[in-house]
N, C-alpha and C. Protein backbone atom coordinates (compact mmCIF):
# COMPACT_ATOMS: atom_id res chain seq x y z
N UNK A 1 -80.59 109.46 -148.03
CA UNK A 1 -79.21 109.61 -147.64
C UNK A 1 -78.49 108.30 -147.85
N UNK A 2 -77.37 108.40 -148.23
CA UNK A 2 -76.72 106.83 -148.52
C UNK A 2 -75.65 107.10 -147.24
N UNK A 3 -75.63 105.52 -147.08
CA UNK A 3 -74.80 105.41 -146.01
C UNK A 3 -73.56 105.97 -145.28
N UNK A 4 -72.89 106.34 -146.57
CA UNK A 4 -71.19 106.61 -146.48
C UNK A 4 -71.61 108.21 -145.85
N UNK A 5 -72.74 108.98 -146.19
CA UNK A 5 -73.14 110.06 -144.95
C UNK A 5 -73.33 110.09 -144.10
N UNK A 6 -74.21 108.92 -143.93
CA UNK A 6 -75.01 108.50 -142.40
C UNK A 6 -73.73 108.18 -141.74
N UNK A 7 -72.31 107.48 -142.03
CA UNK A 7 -71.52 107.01 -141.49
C UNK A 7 -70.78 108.48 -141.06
N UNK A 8 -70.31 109.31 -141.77
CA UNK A 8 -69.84 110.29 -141.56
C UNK A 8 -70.43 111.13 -140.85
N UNK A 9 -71.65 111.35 -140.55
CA UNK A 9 -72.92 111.84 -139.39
C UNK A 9 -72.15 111.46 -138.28
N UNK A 10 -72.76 110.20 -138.19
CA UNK A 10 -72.89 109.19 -137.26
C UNK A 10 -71.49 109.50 -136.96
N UNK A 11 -70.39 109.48 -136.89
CA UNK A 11 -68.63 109.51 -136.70
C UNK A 11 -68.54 110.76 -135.95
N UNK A 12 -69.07 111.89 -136.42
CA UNK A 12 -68.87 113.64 -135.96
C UNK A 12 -69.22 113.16 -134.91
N UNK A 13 -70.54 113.12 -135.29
CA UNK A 13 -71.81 113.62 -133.47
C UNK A 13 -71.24 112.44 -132.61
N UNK A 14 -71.00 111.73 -132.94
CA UNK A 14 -69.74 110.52 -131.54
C UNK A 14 -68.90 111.36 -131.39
N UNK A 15 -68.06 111.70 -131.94
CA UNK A 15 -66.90 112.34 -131.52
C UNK A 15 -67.02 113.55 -130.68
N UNK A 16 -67.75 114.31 -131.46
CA UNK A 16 -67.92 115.55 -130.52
C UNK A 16 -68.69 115.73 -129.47
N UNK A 17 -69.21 114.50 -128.70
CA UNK A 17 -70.03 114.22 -127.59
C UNK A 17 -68.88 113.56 -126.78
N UNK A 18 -67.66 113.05 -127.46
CA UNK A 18 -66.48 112.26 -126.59
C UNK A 18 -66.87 111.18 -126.31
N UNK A 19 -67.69 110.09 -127.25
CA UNK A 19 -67.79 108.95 -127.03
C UNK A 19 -67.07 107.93 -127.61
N UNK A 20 -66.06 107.17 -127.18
CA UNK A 20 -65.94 105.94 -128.07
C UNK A 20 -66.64 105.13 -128.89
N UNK A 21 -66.88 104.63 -129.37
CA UNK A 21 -67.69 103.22 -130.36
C UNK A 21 -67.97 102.92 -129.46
N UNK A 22 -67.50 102.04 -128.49
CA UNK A 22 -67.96 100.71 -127.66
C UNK A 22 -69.06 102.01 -126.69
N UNK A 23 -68.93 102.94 -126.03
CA UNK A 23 -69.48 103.94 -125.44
C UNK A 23 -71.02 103.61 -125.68
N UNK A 24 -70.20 104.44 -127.21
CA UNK A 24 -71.91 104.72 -127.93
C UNK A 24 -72.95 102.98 -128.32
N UNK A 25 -72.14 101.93 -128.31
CA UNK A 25 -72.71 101.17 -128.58
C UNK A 25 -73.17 100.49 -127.11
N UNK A 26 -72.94 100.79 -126.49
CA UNK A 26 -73.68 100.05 -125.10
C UNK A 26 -74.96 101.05 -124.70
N UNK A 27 -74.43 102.78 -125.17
CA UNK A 27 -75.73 103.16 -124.94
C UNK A 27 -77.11 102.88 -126.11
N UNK A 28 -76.63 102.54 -127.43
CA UNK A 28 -77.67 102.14 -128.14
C UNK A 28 -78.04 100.91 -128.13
N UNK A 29 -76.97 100.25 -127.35
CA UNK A 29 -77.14 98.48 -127.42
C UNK A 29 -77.22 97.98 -128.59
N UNK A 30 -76.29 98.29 -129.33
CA UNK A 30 -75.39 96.94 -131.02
C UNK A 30 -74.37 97.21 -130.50
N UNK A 31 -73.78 96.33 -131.05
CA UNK A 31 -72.73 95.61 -131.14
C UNK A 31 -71.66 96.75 -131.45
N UNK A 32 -70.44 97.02 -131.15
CA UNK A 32 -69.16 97.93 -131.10
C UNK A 32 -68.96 97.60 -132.64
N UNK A 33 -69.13 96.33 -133.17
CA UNK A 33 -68.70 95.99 -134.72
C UNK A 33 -69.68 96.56 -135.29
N UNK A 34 -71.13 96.11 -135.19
CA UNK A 34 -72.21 97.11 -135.92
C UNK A 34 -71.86 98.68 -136.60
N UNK A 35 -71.69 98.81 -134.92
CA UNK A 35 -71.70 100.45 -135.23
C UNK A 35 -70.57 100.42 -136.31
N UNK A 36 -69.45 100.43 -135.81
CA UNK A 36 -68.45 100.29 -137.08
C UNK A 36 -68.46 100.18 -138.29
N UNK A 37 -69.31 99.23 -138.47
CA UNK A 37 -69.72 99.04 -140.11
C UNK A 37 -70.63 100.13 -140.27
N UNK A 38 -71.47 101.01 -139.49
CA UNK A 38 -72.41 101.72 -140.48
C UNK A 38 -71.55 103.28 -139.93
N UNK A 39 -70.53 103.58 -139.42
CA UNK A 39 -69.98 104.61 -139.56
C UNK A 39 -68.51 104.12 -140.71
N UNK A 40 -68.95 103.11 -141.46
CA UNK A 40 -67.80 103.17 -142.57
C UNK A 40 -68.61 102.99 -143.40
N UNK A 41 -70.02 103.10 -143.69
CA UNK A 41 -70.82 103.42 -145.15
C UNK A 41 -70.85 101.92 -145.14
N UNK A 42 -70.56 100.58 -144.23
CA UNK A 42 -71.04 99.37 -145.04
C UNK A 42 -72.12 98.78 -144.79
N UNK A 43 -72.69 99.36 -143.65
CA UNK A 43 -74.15 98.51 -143.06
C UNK A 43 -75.09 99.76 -143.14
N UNK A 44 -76.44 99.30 -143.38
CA UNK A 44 -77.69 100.61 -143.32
C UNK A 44 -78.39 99.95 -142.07
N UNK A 45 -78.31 101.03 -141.50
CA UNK A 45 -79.40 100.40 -139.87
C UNK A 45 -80.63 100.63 -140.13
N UNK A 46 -81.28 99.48 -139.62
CA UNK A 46 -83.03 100.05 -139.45
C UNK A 46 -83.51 100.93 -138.88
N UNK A 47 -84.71 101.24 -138.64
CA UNK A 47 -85.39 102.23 -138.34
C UNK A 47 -84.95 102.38 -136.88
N UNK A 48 -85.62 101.42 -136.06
CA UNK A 48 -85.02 100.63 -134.85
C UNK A 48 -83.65 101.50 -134.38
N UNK A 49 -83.23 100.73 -135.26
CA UNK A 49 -81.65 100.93 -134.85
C UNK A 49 -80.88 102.56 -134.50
N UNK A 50 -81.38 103.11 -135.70
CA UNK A 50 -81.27 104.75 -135.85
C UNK A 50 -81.53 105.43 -135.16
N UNK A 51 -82.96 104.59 -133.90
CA UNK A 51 -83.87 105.98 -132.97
C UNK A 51 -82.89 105.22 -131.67
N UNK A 52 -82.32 104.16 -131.85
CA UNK A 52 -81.39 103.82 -130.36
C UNK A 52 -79.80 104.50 -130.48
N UNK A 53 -79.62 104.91 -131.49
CA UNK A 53 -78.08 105.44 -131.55
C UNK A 53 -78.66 106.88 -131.72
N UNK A 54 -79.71 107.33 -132.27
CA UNK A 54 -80.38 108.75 -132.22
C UNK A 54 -79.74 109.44 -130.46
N UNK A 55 -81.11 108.59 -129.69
CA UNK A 55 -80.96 108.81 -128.49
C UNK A 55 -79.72 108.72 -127.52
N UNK A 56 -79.04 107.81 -128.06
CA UNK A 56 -77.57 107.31 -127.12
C UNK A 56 -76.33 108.58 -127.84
N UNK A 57 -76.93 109.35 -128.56
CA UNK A 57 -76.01 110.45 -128.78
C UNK A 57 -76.61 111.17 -128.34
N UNK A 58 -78.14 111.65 -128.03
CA UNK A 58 -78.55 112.75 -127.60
C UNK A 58 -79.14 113.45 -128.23
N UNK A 59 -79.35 113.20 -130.02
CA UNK A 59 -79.85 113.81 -130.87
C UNK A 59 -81.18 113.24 -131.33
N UNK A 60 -82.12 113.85 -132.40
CA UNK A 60 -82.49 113.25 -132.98
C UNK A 60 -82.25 112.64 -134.37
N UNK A 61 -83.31 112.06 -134.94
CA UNK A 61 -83.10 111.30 -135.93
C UNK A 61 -83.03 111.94 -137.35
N UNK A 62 -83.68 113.11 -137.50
CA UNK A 62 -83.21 113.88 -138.18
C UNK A 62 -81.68 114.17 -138.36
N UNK A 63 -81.11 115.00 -137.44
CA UNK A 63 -79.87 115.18 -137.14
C UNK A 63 -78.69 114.60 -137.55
N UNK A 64 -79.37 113.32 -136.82
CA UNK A 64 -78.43 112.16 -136.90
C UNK A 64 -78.29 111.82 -138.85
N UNK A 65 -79.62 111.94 -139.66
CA UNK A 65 -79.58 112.06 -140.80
C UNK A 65 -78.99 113.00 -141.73
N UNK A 66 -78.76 114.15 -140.93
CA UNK A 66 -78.06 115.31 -142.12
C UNK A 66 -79.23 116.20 -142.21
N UNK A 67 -80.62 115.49 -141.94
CA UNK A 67 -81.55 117.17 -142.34
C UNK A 67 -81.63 118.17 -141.59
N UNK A 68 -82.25 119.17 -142.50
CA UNK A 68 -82.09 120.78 -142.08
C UNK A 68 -82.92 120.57 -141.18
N UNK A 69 -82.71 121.05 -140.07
CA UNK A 69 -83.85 121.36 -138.67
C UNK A 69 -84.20 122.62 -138.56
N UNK A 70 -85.40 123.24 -139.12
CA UNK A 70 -85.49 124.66 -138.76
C UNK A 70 -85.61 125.13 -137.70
N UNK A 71 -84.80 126.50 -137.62
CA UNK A 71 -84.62 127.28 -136.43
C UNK A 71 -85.88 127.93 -136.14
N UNK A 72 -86.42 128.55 -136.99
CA UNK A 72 -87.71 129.10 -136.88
C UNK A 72 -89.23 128.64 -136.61
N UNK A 73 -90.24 128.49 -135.60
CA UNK A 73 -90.96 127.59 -135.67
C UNK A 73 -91.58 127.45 -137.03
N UNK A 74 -92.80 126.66 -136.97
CA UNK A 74 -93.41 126.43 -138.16
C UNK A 74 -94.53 127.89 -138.16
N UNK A 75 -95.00 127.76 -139.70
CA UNK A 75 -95.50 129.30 -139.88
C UNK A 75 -97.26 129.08 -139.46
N UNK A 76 -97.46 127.18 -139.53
CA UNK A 76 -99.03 127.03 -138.85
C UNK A 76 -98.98 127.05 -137.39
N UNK A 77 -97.96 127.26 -136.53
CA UNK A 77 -97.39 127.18 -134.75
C UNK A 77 -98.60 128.50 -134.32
N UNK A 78 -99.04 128.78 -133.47
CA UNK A 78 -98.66 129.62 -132.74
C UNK A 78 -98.99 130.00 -131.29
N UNK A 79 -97.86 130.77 -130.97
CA UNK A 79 -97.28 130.45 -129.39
C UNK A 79 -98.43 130.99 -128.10
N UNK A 80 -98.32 129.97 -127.19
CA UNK A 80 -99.65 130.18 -126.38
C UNK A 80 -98.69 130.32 -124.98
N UNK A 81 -99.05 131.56 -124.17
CA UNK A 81 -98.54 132.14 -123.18
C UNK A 81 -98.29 130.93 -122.62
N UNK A 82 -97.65 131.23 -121.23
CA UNK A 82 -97.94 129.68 -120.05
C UNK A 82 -98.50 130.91 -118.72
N UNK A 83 -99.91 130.07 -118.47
CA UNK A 83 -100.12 130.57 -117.69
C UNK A 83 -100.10 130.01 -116.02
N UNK A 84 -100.37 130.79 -115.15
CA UNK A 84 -100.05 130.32 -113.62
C UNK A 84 -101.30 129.79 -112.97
N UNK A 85 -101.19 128.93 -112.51
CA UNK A 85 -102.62 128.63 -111.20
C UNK A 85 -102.56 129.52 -110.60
C-alpha cells in the first residue's frame, strides 16, 4: 500500500470514530504533526507505529491498511460448541 492510501485510511477511520488528530495522537502517542504527515501520504510509519494508531482507533492493522477482512471464517476453522461446567 503506498502511503497517500494509508493516509486516506488513516483520515476516514479518525473521522468516523470523531477523533481529532491531537485525540488520536495522544491515544497512539506521536506527535499531532506525525500523524499529519502520514495522513497526507508524506511519512510511512513503522510497524510500531501502525499497531499504536491501529489500536487508538479501535481497529486493526489490517483495516487500518485497506485489506479485505473476510466475513466468513476460514474454510480450515471449525467451530467448537462452548460448553458449561
Amino acid at each position: 500500500m503506498d502511503s497517500e492510501q494509508l493516509g486516506t485510511n488513516l483520515r476516514q477511520l479518525r473521522q468516523e470514530r470523531g477523533l481529532s488528530q491531537q485525540g488520536l495522537a495522544d491515544r497512539a502517542e506521536v506527535s499531532r504533526n506525525y500523524l499529519a504527515k502520514i495522513e497526507r501520504g508524506e511519512s510511512r510509519p513503522t510497524d510500531d507505529t501502525l499497531t499504536r494508531i491501529a489500536v487508538g482507533l479501535g481497529v486493526g492493522v489490517a483495516e487500518l491498511l485497506g485489506e479485505d477482512i473476510p466475513l466468513t471464517p476460514a474454510a480450515d476453522t471449525v467451530p467448537v460448541p462452548l460448553v458449561e461446567d
